[in-house]
Protein backbone atom coordinates (compact mmCIF):
# COMPACT_ATOMS: atom_id res chain seq x y z
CA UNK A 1 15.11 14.83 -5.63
CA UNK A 2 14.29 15.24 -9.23
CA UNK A 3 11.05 13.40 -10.76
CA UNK A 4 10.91 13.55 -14.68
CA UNK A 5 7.71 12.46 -16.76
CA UNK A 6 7.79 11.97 -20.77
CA UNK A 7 5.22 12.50 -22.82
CA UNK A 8 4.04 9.73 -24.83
CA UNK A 9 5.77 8.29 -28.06
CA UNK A 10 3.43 7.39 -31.03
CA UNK A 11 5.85 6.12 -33.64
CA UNK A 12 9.56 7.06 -35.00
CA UNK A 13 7.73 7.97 -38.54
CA UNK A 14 5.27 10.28 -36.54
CA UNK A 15 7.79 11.68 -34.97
CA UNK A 16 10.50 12.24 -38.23
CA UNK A 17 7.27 13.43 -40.19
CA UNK A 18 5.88 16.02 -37.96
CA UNK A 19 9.45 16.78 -36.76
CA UNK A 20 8.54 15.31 -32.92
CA UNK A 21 10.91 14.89 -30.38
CA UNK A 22 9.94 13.57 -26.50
CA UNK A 23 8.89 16.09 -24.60
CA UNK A 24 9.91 15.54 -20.34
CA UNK A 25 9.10 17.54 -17.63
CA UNK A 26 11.29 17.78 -15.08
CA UNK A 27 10.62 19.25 -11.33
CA UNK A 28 12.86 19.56 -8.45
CA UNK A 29 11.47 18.10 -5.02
CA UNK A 30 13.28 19.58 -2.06
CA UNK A 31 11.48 17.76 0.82
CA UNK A 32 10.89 14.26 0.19
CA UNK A 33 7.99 13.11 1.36
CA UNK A 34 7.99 11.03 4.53
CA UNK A 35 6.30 7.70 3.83
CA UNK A 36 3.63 5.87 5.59
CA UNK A 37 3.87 2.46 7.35
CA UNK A 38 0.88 0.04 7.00
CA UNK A 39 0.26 0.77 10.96
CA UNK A 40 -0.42 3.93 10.25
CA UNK A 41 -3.23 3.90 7.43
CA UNK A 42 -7.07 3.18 8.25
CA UNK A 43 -6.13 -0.77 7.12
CA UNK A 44 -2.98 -0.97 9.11
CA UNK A 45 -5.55 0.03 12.02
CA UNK A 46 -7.87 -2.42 11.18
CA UNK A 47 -5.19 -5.03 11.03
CA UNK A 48 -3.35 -3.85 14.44
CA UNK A 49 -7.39 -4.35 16.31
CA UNK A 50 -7.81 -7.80 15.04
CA UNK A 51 -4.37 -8.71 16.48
CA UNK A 52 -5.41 -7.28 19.31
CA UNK A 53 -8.89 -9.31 19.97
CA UNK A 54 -6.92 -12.60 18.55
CA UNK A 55 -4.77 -12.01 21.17
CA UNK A 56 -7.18 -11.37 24.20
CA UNK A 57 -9.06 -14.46 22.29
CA UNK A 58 -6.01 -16.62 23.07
CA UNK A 59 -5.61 -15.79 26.30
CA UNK A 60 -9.43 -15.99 27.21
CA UNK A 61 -8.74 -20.07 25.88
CA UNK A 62 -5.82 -20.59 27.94
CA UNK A 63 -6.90 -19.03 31.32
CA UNK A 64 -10.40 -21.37 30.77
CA UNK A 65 -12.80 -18.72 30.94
CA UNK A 66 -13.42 -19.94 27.04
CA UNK A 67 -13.15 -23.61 26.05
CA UNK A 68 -13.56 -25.62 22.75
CA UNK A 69 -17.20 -26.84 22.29
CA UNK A 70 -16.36 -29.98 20.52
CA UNK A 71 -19.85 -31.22 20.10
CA UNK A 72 -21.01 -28.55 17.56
CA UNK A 73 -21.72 -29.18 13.63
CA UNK A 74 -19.14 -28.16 11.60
């Protein structure tokens, strides 16, 4: 893989009057770099856990060892 970055271009006047041209900087990557999933970073943890207690929340509710206290202020 090949990643290129320019420099940056002030004006076609700048660059005729001080004889400019873009400057790029090219570099060859041989091993790309294996990506990360969501799962795998700190959030993507984070996430996975609450999934986790929704789900042992849900089944808490349906088993009735948790039930809906409907006569609480909302």
């Amino acid at each position: 893989m090949q990643l290129v970055s320019h420099q940056p271009f002030t004006s076609r006047q700048d660059a005729i009057e001080n004889e400019k041209d873009i400057v790029s900087t090219r570099r060859i990557v041989d091993k790309e770099l294996e990506r990360k999933t969501v799962r795998q970073t700190d959030v993507g943890k984070k996430l996975t856990q609450q999934v986790i207690d929704l789900q042992q929340l849900l089944r808490a509710y349906k088993s009735g060892e948790i039930v809906e206290d409907l006569l609480s202020d909302k």
